[in-house]
Every structure is written in C-alpha cells, then in structure tokens.
C-alpha atoms as a PDB file:
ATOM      1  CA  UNK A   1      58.483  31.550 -58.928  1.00  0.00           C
ATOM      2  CA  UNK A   2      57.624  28.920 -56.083  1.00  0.00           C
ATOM      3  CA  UNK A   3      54.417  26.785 -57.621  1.00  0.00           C
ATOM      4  CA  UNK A   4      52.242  25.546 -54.860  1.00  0.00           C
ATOM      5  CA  UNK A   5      49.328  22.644 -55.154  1.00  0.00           C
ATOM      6  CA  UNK A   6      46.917  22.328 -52.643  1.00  0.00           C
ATOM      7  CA  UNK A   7      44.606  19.165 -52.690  1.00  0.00           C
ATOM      8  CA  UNK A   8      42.085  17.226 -51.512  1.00  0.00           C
ATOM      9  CA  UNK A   9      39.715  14.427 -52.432  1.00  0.00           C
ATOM     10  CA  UNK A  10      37.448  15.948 -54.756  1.00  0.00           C
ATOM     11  CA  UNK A  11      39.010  19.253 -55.214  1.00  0.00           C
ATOM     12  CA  UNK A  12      34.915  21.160 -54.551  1.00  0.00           C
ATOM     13  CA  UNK A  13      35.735  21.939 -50.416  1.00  0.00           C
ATOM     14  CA  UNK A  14      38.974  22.266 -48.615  1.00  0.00           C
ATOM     15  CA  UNK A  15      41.857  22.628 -51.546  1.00  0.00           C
ATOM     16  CA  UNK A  16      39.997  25.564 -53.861  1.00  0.00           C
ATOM     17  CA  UNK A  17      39.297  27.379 -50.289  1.00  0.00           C
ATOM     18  CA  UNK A  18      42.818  26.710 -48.982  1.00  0.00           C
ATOM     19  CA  UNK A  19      43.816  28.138 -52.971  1.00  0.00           C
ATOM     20  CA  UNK A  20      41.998  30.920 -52.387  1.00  0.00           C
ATOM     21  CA  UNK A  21      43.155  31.937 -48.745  1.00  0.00           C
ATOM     22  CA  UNK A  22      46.496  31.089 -49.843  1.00  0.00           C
ATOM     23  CA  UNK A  23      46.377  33.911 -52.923  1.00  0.00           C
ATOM     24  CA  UNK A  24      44.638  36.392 -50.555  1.00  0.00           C
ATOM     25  CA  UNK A  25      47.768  35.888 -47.697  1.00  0.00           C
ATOM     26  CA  UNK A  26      49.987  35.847 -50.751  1.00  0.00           C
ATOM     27  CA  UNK A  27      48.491  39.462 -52.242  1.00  0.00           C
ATOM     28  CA  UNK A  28      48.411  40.631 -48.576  1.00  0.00           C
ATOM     29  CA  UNK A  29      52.362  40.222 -48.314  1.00  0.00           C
ATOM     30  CA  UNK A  30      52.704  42.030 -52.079  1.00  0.00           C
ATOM     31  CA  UNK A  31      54.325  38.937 -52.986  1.00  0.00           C
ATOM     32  CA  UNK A  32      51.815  37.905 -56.216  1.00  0.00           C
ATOM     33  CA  UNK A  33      55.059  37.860 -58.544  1.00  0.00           C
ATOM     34  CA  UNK A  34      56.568  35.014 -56.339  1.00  0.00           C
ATOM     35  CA  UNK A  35      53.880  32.823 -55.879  1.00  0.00           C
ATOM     36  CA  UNK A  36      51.537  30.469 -58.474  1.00  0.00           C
ATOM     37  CA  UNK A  37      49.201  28.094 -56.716  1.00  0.00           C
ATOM     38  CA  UNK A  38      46.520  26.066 -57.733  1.00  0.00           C
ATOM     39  CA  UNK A  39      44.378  23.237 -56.343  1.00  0.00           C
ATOM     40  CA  UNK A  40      43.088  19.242 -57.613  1.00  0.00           C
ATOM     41  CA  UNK A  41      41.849  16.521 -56.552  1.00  0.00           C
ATOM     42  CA  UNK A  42      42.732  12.981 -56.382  1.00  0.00           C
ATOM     43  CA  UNK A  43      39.759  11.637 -57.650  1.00  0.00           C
ATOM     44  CA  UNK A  44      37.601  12.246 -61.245  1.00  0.00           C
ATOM     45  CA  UNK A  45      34.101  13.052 -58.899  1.00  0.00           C
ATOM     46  CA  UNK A  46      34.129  16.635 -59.912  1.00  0.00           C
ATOM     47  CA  UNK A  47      36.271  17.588 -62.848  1.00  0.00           C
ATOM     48  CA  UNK A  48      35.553  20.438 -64.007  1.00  0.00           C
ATOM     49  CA  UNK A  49      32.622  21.342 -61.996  1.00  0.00           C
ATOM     50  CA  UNK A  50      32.730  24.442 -60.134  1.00  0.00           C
ATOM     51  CA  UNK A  51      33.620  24.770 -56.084  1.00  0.00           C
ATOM     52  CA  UNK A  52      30.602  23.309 -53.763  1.00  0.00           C
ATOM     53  CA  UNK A  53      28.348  26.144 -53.081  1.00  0.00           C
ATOM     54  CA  UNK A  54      29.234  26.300 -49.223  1.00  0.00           C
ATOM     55  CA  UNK A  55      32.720  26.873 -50.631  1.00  0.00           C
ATOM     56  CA  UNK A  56      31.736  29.859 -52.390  1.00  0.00           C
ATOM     57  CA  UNK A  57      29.554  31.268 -49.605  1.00  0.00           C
ATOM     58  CA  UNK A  58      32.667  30.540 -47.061  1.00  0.00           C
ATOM     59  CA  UNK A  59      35.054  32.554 -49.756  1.00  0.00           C
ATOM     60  CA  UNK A  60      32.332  34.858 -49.839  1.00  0.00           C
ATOM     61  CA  UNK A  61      32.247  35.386 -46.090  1.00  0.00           C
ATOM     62  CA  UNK A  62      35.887  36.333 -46.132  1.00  0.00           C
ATOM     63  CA  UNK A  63      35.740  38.616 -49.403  1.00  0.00           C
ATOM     64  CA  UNK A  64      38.306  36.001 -50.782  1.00  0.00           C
ATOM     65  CA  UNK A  65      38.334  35.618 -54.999  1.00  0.00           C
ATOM     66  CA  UNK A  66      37.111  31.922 -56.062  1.00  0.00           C
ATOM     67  CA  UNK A  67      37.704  31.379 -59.542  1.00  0.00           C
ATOM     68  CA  UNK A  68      37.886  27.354 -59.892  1.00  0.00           C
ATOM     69  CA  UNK A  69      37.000  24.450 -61.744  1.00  0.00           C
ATOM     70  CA  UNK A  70      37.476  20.756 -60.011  1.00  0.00           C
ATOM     71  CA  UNK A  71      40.345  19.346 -61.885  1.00  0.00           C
ATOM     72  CA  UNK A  72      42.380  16.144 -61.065  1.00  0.00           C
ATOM     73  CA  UNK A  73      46.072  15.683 -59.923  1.00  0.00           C
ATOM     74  CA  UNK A  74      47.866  14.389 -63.002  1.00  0.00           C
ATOM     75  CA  UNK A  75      51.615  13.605 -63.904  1.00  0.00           C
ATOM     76  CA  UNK A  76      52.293  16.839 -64.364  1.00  0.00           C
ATOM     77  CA  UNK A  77      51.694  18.519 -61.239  1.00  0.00           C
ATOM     78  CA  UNK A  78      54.713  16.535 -59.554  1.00  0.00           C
ATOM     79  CA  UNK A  79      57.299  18.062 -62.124  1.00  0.00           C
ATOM     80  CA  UNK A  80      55.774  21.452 -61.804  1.00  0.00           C
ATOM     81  CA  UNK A  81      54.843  22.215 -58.588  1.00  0.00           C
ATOM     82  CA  UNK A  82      57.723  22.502 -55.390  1.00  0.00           C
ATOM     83  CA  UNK A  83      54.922  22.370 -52.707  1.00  0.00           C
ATOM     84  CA  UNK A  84      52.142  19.511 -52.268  1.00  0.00           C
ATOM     85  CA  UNK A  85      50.208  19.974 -49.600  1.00  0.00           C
ATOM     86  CA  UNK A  86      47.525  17.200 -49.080  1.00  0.00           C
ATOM     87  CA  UNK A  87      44.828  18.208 -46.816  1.00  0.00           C
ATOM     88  CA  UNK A  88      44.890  14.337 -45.206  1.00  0.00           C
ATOM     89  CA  UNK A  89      46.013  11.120 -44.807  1.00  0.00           C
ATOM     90  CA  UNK A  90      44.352   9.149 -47.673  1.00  0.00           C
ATOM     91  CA  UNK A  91      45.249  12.152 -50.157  1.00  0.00           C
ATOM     92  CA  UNK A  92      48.782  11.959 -48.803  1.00  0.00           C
ATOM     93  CA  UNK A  93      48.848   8.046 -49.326  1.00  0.00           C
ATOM     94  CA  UNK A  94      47.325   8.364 -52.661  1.00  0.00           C
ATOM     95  CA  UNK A  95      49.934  11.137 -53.750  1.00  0.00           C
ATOM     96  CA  UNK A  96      52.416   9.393 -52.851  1.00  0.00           C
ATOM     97  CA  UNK A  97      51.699   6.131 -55.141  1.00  0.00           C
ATOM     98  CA  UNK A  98      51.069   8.492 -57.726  1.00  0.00           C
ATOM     99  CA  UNK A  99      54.524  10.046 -57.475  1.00  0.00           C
ATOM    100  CA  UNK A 100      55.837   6.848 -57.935  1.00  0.00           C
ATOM    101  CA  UNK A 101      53.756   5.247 -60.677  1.00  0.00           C
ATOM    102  CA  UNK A 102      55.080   8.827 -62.256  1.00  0.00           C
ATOM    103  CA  UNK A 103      58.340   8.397 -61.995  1.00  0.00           C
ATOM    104  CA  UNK A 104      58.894  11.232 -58.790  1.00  0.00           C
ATOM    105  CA  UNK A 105      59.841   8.618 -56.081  1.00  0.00           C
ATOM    106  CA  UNK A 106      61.711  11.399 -54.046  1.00  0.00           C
ATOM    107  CA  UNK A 107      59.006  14.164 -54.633  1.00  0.00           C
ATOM    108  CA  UNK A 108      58.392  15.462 -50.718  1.00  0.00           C
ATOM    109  CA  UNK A 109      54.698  15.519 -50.123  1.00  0.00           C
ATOM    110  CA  UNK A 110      53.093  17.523 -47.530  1.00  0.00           C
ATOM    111  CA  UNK A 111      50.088  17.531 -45.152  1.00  0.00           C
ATOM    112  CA  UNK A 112      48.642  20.655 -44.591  1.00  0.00           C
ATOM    113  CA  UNK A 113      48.068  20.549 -41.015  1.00  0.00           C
ATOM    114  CA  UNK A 114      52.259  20.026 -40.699  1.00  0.00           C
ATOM    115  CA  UNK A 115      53.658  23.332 -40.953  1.00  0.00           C
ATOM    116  CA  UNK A 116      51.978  24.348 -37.319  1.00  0.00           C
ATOM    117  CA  UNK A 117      53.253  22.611 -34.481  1.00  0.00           C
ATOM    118  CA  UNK A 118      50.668  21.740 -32.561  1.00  0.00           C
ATOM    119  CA  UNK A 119      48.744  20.024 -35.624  1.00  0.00           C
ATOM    120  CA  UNK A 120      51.276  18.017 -37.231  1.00  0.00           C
ATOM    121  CA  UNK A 121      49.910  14.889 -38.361  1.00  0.00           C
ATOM    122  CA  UNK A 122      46.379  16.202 -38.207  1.00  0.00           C
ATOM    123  CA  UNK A 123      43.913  16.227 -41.397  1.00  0.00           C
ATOM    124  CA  UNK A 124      41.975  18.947 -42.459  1.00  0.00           C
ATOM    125  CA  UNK A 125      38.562  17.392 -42.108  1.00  0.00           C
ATOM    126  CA  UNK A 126      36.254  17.142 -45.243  1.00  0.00           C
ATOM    127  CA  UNK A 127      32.993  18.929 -44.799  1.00  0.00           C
ATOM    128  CA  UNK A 128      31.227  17.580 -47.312  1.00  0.00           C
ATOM    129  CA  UNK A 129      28.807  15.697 -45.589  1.00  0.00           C
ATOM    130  CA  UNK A 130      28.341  18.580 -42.996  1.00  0.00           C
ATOM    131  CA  UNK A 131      26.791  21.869 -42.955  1.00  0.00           C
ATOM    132  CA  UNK A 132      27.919  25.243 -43.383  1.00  0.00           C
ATOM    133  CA  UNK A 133      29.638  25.717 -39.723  1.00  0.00           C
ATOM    134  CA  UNK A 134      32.229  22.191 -41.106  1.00  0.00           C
ATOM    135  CA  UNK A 135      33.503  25.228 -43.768  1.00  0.00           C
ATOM    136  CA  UNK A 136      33.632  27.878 -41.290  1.00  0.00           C
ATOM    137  CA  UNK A 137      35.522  24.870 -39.188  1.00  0.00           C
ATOM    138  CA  UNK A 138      38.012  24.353 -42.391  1.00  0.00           C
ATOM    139  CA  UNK A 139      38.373  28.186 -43.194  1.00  0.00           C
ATOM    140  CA  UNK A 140      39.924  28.698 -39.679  1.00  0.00           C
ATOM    141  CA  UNK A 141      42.439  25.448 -39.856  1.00  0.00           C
ATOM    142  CA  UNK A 142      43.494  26.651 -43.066  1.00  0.00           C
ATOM    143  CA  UNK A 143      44.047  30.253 -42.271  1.00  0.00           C
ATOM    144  CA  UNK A 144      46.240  29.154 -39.155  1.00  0.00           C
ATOM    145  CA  UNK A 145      47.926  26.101 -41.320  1.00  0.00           C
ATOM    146  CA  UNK A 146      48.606  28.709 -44.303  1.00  0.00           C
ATOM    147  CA  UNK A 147      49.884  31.424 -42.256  1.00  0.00           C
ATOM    148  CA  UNK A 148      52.704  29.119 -40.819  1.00  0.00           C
ATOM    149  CA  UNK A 149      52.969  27.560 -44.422  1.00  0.00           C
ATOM    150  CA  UNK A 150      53.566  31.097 -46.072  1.00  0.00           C
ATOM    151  CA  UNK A 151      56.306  32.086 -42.714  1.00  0.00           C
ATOM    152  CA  UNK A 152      58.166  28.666 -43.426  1.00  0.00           C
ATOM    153  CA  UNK A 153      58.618  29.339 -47.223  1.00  0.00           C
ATOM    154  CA  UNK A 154      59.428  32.956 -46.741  1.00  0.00           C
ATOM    155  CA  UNK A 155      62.243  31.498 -44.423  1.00  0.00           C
ATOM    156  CA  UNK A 156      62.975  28.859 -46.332  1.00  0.00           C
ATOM    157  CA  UNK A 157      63.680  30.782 -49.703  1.00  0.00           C
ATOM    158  CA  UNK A 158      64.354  34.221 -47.706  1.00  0.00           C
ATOM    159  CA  UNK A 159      61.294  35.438 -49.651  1.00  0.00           C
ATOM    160  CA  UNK A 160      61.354  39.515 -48.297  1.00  0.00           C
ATOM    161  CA  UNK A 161      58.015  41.467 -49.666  1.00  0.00           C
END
C-alpha cells in the first residue's frame, strides 16, 4: 500500500481538500486497495477541529467525501508515509527540520505544485484570508497538481487499475 500525506499550515483549507480530491481520483482509477492518504498540519491552530467551512462547501461543489479533523504532523508520519507533499515553501522548510529533529534526515519531501511541469516550485496559495473564489482557485491547482501526482506514482510503482 503506498501511504500519502498531504499538508499544509493549519491542515482546515488546502491539505483536507487536496485529501479529498486525491481519494476521489484514487476511487475513480479503482485503485482504493493501493492507496491510504491522509492530511496535517504543521502547526497546533486547529487540531482537531473540523475542515473550514469554505472547504466543505468547495468539497461539496465537487460531490467529493470530507471526513476530517485538523490534526498535526508528528514523528510518525515520516516513518509511515512514502509521499509528503507540502502545499508550500514554509511547510516544506518546516518539514524538513522536522525530519531531522526526528531522526529522517534523508526522508524526500515534496511540494505539491512539483509533479506538473510548468508549476514546479510554485505554492499552492492559502485561502484563508480570502473568499470563496481563493478555494475554487485551490480546487483547480490541486486537481491539475494531483492528476500528474497520481500519473507519476502509477509510473513510478507500475501501479495498473
């Protein structure tokens, strides 16, 4: 089973939603039995709380299944997980200390945006402090990012539905 972690800062916008586009893609290709992903944050803001509403209503939108609660990266999560994808730069910087205060110094961490070509090295923006069109905004990065991301892992680990 290949264990994927998406996250962000305070796992409530972009990592559930990427989580949940992820599973839908996932189901789509009849590959549920290969896949386990979750989502976290690298802060304590929201643990345990449940997505931000404009979340829900963008999940909504796209009939995709939400069922989250905010939790934070620990210790853990490096060992278990193969794929990291950060959703930008400061999560990616803070990831990376943490994989070495946990003792996985040569744990590969990836940004999201990375997997299509014409993004690399972009961030998924947080739309937190926006309205409802910055999720609409996030929804269609992530569906473009995680469509790539689920062809270079098929490849990868000649995954075959």
């Amino acid at each position: 089973m290949i264990r994927v972690l998406f996250v962000c800062l305070g796992n409530i916008c972009r990592s559930p939603l990427a989580e949940a586009i992820f599973n839908s893609k996932v189901k789509q290709a009849g590959m549920q039995a290969q896949f386990k992903c979750d989502s976290a944050g690298t802060s304590d803001f929201h643990i345990g709380e449940l997505p931000d509403e404009r979340t829900i209503n963008c999940a909504a939108k796209y009939q995709l299944p939400l069922h989250h609660r905010g939790r934070q990266v620990n210790r853990t999560d490096f060992r278990d997980f193969e794929y990291i994808l950060a959703m930008d730069d400061n999560n990616l910087r803070n990831l990376n200390n943490l994989k070495v205060r946990y003792g996985f110094a040569d744990k590969e961490i990836f940004l999201m945006r990375d997997f299509v070509d014409a993004t690399q090295g972009m961030s998924v923006p947080d739309p937190y402090y926006g309205g409802e069109e910055g999720f609409e905004e996030i929804y269609q990065i992530l569906d473009e990012a995680l469509d790539s991301f689920l062809a270079n892992v098929k490849a990868r680990h000649q995954l075959y539905a």
